[in-house]
PDB file of N, CA and C in Angstrom:
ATOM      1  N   UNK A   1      58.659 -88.034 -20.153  1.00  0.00           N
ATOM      2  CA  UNK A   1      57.596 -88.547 -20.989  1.00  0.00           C
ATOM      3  C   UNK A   1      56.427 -87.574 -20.958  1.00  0.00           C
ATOM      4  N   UNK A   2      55.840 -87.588 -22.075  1.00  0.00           N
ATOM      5  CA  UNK A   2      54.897 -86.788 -22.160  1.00  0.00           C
ATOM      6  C   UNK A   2      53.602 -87.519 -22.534  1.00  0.00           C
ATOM      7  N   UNK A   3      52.045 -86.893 -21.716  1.00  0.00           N
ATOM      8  CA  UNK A   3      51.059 -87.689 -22.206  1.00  0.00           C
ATOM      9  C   UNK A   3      50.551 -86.468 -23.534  1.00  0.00           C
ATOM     10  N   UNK A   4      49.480 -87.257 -24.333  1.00  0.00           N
ATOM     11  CA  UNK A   4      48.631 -86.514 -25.080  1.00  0.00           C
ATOM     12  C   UNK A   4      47.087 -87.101 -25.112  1.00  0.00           C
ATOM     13  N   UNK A   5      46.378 -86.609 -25.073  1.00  0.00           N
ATOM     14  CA  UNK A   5      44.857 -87.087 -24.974  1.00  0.00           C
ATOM     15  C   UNK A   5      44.635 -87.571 -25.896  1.00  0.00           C
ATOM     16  N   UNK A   6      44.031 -88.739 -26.361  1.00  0.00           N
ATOM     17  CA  UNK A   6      43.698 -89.047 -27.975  1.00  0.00           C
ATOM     18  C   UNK A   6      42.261 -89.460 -27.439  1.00  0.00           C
ATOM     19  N   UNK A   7      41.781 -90.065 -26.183  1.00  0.00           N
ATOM     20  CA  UNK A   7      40.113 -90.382 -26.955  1.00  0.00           C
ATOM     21  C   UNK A   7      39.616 -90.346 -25.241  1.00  0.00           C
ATOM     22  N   UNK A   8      38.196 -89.544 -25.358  1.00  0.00           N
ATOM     23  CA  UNK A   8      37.767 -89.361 -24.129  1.00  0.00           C
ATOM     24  C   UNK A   8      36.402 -90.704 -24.551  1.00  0.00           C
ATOM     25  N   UNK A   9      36.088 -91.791 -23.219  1.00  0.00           N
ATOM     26  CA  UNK A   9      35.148 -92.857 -23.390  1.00  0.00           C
ATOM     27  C   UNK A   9      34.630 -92.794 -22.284  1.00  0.00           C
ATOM     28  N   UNK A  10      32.976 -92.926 -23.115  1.00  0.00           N
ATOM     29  CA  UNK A  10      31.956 -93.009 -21.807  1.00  0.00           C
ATOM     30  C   UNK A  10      31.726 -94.769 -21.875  1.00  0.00           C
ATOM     31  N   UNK A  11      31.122 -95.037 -20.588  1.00  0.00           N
ATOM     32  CA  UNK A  11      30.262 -96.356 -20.789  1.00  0.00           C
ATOM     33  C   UNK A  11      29.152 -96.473 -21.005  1.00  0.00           C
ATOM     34  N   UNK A  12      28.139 -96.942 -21.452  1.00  0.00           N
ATOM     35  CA  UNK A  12      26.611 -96.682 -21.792  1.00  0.00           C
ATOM     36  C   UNK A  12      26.103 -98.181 -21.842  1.00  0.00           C
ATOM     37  N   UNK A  13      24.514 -98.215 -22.217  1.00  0.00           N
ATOM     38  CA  UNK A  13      24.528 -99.356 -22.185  1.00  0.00           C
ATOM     39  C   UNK A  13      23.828 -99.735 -23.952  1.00  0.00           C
ATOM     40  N   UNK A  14      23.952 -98.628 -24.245  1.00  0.00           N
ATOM     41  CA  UNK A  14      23.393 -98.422 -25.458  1.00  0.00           C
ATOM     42  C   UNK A  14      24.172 -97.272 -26.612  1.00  0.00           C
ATOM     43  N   UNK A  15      25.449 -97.963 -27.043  1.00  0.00           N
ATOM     44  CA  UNK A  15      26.036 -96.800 -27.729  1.00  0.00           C
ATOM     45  C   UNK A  15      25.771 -96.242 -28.464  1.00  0.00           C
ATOM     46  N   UNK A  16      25.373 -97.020 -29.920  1.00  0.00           N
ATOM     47  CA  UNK A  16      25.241 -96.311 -31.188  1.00  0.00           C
ATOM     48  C   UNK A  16      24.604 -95.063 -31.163  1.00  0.00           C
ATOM     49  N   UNK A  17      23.038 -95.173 -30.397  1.00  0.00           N
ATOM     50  CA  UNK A  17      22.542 -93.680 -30.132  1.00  0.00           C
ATOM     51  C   UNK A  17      23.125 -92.707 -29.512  1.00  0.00           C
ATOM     52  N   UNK A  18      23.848 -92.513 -28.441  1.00  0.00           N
ATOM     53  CA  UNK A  18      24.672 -91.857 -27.890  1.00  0.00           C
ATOM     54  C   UNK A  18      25.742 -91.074 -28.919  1.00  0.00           C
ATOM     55  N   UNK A  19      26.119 -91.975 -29.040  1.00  0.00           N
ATOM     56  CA  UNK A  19      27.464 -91.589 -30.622  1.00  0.00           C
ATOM     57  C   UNK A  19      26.688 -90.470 -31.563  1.00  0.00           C
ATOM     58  N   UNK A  20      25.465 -91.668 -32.018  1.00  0.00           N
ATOM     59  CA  UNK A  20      25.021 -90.531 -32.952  1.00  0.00           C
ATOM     60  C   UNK A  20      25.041 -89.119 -32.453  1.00  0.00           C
ATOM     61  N   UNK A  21      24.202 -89.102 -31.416  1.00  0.00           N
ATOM     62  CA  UNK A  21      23.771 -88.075 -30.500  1.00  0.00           C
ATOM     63  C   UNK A  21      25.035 -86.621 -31.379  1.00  0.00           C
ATOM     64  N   UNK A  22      25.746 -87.385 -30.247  1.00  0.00           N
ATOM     65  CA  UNK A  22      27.083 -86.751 -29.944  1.00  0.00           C
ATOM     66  C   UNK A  22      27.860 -86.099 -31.577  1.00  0.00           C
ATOM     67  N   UNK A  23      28.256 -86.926 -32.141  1.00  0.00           N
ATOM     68  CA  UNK A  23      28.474 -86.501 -33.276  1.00  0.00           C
ATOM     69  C   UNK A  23      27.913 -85.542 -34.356  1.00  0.00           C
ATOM     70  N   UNK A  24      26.187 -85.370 -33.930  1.00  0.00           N
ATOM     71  CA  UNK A  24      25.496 -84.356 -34.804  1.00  0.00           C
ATOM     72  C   UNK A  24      25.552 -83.084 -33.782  1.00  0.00           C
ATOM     73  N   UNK A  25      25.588 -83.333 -32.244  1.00  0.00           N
ATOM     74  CA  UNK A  25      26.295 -82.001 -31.630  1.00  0.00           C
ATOM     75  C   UNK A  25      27.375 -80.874 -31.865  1.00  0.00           C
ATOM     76  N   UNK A  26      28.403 -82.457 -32.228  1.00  0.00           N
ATOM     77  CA  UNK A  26      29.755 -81.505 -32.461  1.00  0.00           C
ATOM     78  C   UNK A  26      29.871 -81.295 -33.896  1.00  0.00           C
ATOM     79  N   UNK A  27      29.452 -81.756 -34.594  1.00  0.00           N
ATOM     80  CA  UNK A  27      29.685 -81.279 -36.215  1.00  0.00           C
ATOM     81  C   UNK A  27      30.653 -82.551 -36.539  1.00  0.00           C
ATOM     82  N   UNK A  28      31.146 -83.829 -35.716  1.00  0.00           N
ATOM     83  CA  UNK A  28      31.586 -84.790 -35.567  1.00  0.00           C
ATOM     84  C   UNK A  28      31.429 -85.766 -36.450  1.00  0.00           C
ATOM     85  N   UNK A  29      31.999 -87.294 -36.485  1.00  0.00           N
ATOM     86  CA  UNK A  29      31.356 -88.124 -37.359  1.00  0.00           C
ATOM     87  C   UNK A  29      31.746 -89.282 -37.111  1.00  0.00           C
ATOM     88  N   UNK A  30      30.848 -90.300 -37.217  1.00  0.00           N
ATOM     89  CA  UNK A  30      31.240 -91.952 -36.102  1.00  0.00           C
ATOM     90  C   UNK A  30      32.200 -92.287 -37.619  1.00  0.00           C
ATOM     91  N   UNK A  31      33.550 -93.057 -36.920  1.00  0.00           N
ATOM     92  CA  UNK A  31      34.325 -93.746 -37.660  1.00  0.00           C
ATOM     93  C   UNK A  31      34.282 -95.259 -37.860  1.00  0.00           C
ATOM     94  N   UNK A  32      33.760 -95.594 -36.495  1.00  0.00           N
ATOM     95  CA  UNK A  32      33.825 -96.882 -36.359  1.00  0.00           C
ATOM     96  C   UNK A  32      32.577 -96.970 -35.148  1.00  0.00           C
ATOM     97  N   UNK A  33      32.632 -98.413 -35.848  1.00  0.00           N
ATOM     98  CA  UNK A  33      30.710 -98.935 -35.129  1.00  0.00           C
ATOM     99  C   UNK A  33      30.727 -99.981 -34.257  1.00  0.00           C
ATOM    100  N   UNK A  34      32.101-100.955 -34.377  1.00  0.00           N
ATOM    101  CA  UNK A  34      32.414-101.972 -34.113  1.00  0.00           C
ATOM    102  C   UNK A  34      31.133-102.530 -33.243  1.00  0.00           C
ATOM    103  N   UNK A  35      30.374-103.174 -34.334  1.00  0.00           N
ATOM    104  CA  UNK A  35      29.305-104.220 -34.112  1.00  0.00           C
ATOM    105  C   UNK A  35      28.773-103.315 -32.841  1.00  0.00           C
ATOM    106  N   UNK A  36      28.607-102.106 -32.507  1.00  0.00           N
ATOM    107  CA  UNK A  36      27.624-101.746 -31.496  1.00  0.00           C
ATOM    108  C   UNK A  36      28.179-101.983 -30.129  1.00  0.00           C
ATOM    109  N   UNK A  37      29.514-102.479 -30.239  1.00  0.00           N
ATOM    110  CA  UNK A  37      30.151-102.266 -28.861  1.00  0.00           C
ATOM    111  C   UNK A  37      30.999-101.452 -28.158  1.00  0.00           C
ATOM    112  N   UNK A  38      31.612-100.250 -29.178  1.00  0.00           N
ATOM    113  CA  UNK A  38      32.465 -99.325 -28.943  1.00  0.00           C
ATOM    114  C   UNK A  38      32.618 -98.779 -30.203  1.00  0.00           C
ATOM    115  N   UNK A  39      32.303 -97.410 -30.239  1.00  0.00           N
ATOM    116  CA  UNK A  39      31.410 -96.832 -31.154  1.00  0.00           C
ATOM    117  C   UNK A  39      32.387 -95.224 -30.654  1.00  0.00           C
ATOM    118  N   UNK A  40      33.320 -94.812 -31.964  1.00  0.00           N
ATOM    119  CA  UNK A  40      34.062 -93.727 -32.453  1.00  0.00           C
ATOM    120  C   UNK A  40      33.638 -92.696 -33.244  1.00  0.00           C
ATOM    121  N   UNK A  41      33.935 -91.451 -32.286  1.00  0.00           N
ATOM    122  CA  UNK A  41      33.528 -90.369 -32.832  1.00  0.00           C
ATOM    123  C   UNK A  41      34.486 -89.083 -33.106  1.00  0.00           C
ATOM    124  N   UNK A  42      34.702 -88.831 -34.047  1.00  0.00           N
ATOM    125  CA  UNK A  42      36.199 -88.144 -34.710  1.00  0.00           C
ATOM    126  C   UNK A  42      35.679 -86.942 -34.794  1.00  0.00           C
ATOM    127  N   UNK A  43      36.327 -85.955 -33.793  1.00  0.00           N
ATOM    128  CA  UNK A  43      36.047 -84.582 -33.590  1.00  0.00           C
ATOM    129  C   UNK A  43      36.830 -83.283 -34.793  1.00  0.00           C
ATOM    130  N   UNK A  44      37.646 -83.963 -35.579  1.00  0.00           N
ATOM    131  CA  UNK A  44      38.357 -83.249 -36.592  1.00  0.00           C
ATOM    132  C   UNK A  44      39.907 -83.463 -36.118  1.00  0.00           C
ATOM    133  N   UNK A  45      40.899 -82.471 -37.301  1.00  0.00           N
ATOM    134  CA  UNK A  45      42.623 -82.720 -36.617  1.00  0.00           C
ATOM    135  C   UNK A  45      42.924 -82.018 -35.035  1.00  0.00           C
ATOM    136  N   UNK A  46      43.649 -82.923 -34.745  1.00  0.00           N
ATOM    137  CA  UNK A  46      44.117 -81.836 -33.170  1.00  0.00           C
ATOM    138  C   UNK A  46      43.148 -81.876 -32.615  1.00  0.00           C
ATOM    139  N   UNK A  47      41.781 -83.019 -32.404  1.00  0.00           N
ATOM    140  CA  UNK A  47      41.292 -83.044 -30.986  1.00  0.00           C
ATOM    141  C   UNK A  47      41.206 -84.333 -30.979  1.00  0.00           C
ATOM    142  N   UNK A  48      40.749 -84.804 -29.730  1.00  0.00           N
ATOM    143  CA  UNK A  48      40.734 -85.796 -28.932  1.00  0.00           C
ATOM    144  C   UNK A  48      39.353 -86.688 -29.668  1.00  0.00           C
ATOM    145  N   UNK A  49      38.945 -87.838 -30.012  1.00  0.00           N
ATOM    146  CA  UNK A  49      37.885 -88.435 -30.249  1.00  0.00           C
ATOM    147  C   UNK A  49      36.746 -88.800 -29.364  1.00  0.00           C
ATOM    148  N   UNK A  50      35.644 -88.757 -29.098  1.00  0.00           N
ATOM    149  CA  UNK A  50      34.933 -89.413 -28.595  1.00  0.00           C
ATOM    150  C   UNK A  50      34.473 -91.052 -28.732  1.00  0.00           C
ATOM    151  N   UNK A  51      34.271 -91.723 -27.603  1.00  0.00           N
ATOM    152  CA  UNK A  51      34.235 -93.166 -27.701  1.00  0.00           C
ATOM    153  C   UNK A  51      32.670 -93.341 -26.377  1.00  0.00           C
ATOM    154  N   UNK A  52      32.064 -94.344 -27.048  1.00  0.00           N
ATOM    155  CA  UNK A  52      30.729 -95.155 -26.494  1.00  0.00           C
ATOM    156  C   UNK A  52      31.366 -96.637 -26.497  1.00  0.00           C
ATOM    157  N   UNK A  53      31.175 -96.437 -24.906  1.00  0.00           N
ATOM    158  CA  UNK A  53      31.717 -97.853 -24.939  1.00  0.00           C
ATOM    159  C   UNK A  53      30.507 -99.110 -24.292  1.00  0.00           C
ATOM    160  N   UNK A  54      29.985 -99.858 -24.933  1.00  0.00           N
ATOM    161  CA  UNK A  54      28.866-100.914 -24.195  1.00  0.00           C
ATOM    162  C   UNK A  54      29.183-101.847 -23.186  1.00  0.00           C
ATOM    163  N   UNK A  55      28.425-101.480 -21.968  1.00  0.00           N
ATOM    164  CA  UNK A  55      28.999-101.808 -20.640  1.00  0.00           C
ATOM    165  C   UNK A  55      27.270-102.570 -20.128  1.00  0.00           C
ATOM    166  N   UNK A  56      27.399-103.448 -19.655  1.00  0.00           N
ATOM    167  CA  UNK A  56      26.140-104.234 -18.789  1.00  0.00           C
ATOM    168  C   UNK A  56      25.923-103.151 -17.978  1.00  0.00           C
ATOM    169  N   UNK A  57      26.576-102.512 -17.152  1.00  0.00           N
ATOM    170  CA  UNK A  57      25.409-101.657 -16.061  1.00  0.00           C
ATOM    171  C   UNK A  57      26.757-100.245 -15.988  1.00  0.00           C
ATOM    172  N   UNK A  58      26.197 -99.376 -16.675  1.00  0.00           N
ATOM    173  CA  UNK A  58      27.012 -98.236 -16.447  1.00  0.00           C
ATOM    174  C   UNK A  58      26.893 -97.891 -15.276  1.00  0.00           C
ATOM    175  N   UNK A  59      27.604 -96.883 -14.407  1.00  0.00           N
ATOM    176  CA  UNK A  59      27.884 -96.536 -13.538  1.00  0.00           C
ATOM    177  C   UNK A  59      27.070 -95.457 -12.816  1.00  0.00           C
ATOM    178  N   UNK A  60      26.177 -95.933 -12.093  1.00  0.00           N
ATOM    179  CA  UNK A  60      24.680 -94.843 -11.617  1.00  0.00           C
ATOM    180  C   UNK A  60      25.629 -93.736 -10.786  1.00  0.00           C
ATOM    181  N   UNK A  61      24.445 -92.626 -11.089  1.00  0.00           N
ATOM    182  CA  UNK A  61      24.572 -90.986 -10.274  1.00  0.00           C
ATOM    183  C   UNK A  61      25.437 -90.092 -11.323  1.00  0.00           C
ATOM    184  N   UNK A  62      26.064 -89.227 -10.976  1.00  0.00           N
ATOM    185  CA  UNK A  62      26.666 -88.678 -11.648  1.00  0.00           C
ATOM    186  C   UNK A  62      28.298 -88.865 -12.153  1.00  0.00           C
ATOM    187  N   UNK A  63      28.516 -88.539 -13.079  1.00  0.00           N
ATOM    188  CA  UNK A  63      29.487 -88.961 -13.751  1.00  0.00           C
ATOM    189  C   UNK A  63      30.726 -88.354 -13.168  1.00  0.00           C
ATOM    190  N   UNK A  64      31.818 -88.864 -13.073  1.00  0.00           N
ATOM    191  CA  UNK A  64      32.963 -88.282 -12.371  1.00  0.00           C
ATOM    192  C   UNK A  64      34.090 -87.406 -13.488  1.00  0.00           C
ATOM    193  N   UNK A  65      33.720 -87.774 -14.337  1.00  0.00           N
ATOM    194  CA  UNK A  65      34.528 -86.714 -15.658  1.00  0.00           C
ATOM    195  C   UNK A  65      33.508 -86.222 -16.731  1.00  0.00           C
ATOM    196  N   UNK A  66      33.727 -85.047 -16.674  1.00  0.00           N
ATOM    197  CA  UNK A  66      32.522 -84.620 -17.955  1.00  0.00           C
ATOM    198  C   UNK A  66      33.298 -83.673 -18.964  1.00  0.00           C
ATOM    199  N   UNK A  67      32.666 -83.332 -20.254  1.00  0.00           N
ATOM    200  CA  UNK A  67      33.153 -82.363 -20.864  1.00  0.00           C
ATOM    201  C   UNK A  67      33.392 -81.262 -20.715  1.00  0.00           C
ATOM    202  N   UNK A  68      33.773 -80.637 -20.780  1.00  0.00           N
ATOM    203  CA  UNK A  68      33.824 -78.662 -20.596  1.00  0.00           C
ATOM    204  C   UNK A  68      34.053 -78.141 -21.986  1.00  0.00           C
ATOM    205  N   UNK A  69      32.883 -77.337 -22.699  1.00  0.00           N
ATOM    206  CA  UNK A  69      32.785 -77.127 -24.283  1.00  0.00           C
ATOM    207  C   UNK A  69      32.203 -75.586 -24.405  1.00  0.00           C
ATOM    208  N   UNK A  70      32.820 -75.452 -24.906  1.00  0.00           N
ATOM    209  CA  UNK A  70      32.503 -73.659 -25.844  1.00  0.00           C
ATOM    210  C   UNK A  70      31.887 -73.493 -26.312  1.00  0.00           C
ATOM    211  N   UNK A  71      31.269 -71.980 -26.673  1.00  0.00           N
ATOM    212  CA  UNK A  71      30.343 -71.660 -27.852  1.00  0.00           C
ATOM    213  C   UNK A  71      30.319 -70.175 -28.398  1.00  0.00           C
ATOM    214  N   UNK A  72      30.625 -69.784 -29.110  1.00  0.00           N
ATOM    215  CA  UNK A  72      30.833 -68.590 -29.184  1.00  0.00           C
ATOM    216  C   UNK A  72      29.588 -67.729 -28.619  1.00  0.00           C
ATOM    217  N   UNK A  73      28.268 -68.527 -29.188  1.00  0.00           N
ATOM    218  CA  UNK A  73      26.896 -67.999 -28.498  1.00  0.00           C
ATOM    219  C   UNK A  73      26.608 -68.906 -27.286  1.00  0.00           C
ATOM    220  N   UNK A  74      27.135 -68.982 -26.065  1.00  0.00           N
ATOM    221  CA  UNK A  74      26.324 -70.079 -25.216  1.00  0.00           C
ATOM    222  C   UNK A  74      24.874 -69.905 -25.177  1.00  0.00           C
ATOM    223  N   UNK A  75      24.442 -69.160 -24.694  1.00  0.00           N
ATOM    224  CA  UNK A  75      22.860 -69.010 -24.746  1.00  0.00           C
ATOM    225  C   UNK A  75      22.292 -69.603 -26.144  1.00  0.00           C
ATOM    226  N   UNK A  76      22.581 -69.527 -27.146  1.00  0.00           N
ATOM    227  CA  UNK A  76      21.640 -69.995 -28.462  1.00  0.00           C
ATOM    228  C   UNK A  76      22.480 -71.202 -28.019  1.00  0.00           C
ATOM    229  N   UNK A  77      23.790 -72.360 -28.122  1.00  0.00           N
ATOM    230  CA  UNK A  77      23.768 -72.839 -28.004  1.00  0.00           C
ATOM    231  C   UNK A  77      23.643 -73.626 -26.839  1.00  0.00           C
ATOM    232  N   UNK A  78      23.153 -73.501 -26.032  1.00  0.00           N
ATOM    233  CA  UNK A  78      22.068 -74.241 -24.983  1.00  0.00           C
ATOM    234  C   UNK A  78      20.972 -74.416 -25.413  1.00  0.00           C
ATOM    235  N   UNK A  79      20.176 -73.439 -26.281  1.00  0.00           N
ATOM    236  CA  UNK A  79      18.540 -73.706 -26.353  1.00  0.00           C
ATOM    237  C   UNK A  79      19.026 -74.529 -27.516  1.00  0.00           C
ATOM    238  N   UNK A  80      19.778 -74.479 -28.482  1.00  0.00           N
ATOM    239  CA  UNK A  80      19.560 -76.043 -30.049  1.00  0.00           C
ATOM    240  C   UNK A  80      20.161 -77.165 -28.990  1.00  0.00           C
ATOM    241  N   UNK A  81      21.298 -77.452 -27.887  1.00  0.00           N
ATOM    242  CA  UNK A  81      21.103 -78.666 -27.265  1.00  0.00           C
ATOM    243  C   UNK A  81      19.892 -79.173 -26.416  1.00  0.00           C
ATOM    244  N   UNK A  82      19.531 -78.241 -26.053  1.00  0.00           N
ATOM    245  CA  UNK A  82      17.864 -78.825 -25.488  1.00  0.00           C
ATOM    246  C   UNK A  82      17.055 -79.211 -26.223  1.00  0.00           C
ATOM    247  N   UNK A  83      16.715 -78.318 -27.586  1.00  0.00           N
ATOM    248  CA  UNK A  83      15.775 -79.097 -28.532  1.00  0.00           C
ATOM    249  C   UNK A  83      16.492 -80.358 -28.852  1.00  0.00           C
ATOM    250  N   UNK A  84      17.770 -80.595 -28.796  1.00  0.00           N
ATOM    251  CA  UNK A  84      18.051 -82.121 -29.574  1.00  0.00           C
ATOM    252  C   UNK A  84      18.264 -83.020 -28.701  1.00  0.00           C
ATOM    253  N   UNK A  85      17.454 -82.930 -27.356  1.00  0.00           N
ATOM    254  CA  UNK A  85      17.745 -84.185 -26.387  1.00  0.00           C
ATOM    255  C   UNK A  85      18.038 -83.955 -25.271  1.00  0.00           C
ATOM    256  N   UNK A  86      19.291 -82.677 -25.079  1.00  0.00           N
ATOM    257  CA  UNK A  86      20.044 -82.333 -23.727  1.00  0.00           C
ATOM    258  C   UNK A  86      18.982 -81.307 -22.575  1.00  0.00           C
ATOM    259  N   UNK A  87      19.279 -82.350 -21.333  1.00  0.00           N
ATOM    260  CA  UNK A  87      18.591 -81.792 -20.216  1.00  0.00           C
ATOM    261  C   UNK A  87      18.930 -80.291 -19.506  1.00  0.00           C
ATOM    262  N   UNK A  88      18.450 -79.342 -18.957  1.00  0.00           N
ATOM    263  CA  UNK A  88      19.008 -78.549 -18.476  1.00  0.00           C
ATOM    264  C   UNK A  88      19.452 -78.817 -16.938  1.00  0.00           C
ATOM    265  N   UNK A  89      20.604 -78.783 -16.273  1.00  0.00           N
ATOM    266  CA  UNK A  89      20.562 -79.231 -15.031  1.00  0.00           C
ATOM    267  C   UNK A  89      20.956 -77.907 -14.380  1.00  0.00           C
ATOM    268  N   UNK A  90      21.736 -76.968 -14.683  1.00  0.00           N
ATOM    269  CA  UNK A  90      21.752 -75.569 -13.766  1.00  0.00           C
ATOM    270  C   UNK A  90      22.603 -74.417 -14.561  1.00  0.00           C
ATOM    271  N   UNK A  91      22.614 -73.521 -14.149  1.00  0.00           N
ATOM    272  CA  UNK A  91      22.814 -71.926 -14.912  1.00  0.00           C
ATOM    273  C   UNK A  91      23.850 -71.717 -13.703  1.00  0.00           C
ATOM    274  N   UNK A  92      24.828 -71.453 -14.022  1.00  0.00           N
ATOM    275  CA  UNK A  92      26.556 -71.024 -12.526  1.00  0.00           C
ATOM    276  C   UNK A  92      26.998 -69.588 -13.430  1.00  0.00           C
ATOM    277  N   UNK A  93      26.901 -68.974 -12.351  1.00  0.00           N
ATOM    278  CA  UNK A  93      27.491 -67.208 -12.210  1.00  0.00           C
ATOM    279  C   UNK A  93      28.877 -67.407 -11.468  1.00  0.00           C
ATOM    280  N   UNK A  94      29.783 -66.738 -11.980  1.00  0.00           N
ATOM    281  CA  UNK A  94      30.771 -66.529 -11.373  1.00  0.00           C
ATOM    282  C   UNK A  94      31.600 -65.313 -11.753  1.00  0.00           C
ATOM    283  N   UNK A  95      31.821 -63.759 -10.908  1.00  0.00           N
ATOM    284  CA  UNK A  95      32.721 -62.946 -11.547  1.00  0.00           C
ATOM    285  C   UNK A  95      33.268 -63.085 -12.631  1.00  0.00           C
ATOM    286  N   UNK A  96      33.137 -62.811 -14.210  1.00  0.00           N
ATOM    287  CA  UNK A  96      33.691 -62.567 -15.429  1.00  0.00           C
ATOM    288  C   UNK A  96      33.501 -64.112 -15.912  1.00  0.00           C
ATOM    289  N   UNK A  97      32.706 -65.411 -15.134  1.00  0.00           N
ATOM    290  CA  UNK A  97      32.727 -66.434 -15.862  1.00  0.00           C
ATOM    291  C   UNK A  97      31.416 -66.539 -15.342  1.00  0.00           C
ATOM    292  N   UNK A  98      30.796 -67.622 -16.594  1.00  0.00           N
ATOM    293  CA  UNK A  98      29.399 -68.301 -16.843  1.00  0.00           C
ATOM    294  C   UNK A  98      29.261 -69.313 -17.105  1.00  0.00           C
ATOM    295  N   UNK A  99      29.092 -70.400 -16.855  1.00  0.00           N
ATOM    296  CA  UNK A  99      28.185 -71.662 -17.996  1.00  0.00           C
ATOM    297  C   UNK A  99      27.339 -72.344 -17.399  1.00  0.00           C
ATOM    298  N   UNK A 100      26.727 -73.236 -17.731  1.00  0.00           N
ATOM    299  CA  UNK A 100      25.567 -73.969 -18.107  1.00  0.00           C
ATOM    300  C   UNK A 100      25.790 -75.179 -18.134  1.00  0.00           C
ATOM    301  N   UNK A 101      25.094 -76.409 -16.796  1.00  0.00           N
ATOM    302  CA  UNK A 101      25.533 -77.470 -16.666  1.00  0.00           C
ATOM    303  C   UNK A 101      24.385 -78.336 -17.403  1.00  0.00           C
ATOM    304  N   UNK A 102      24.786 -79.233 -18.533  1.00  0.00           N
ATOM    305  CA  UNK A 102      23.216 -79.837 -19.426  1.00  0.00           C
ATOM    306  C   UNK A 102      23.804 -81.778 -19.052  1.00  0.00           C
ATOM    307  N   UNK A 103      22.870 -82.677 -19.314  1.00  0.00           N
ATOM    308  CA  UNK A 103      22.881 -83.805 -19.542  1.00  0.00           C
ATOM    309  C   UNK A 103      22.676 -84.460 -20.844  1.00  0.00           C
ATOM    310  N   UNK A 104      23.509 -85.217 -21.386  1.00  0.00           N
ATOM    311  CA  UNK A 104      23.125 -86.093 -22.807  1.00  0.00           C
ATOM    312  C   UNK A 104      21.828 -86.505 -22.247  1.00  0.00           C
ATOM    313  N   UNK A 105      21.211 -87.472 -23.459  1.00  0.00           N
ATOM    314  CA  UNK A 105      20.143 -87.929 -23.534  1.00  0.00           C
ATOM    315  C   UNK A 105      20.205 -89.835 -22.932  1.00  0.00           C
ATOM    316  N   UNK A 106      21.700 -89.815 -22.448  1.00  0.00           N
ATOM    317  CA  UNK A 106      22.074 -90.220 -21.639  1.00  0.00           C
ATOM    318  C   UNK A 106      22.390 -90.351 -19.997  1.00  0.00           C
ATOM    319  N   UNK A 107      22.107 -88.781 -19.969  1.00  0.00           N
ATOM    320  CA  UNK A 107      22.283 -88.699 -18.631  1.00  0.00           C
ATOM    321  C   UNK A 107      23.825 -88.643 -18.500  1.00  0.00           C
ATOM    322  N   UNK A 108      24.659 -88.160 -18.974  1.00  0.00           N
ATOM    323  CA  UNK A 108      26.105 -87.575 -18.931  1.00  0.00           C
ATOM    324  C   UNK A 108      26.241 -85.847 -18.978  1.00  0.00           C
ATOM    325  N   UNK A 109      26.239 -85.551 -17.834  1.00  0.00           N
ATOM    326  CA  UNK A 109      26.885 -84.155 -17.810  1.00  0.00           C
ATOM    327  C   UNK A 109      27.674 -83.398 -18.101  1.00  0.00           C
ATOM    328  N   UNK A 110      27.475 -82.335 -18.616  1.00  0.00           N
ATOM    329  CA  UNK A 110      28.543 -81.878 -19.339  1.00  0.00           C
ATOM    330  C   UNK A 110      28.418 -80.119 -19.768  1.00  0.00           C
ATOM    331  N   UNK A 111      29.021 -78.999 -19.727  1.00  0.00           N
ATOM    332  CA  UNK A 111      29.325 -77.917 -19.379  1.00  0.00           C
ATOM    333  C   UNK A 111      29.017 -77.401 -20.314  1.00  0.00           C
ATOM    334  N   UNK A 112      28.762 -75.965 -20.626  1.00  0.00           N
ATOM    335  CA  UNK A 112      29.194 -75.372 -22.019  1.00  0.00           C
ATOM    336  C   UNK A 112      29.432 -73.854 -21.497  1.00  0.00           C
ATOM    337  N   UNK A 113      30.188 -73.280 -21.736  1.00  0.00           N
ATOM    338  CA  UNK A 113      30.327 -71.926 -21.412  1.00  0.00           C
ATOM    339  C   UNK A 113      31.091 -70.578 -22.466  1.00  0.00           C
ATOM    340  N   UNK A 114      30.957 -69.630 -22.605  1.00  0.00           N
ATOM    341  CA  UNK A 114      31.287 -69.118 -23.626  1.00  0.00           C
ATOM    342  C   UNK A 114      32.667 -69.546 -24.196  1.00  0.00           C
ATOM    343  N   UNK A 115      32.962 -69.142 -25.481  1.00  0.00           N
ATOM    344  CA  UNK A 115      34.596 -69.546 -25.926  1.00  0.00           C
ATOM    345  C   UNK A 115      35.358 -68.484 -25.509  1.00  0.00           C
ATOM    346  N   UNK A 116      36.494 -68.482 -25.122  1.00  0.00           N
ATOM    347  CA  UNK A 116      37.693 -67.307 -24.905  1.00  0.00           C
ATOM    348  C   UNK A 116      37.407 -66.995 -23.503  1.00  0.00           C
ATOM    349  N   UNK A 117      36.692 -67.819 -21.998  1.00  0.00           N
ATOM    350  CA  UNK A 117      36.796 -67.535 -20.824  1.00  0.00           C
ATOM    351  C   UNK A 117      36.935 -68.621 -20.373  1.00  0.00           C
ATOM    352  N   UNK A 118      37.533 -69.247 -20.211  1.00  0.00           N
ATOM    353  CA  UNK A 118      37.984 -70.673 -19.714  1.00  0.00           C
ATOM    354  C   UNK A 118      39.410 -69.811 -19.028  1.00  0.00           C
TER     355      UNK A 118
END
């Protein structure tokens, strides 16, 4: 048997904004709103969707799964996610690899490092 990823879900306690968030990041687009309780975000063909899911008390500290995302420019794209909300949390050097650990406007962590060094 084989798995395939179809939808990565956060919990929040407040989706719709999140979603939005998220969706004007990735060039994305909410599919479904379902009344503000779990809230779909369609990354294009052949990727995985994003999901906001409304939870009474999300899960404090840091998050135990986060994204890991590309950019052909990381540096420019770090400074347009900071203007649109995202926190900076640290800058990681590593022999022939780089990225940049940021927070949603949620407080969800999440990576970005150039495309083609993963």
């Amino acid at each position: 048997m084989t798995l395939s990823l179809a939808m990565i879900t956060v919990d929040t306690a407040d989706p719709l904004p999140i979603a939005r968030w998220w969706a004007e990041q990735t060039g994305g687009s909410i599919v479904a709103e379902n009344e503000g309780w779990f809230v779909t975000v369609t990354l294009g063909d052949g990727q995985p969707m994003l999901a906001f899911q409304k939870v009474d008390d999300p899960t404090p500290g840091k998050n135990r799964i986060h994204l890991d995302l590309t950019a052909p420019d990381r540096a420019a794209e770090v400074q347009r996610l900071i203007a649109a909300g995202a926190t900076l949390i640290a800058e990681h050097e590593m022999p022939e690899f780089s990225w940049t650990t940021l927070a949603d406007p949620d407080g969800n962590q999440f990576c970005v490092a150039t495309a083609g060094t993963h």
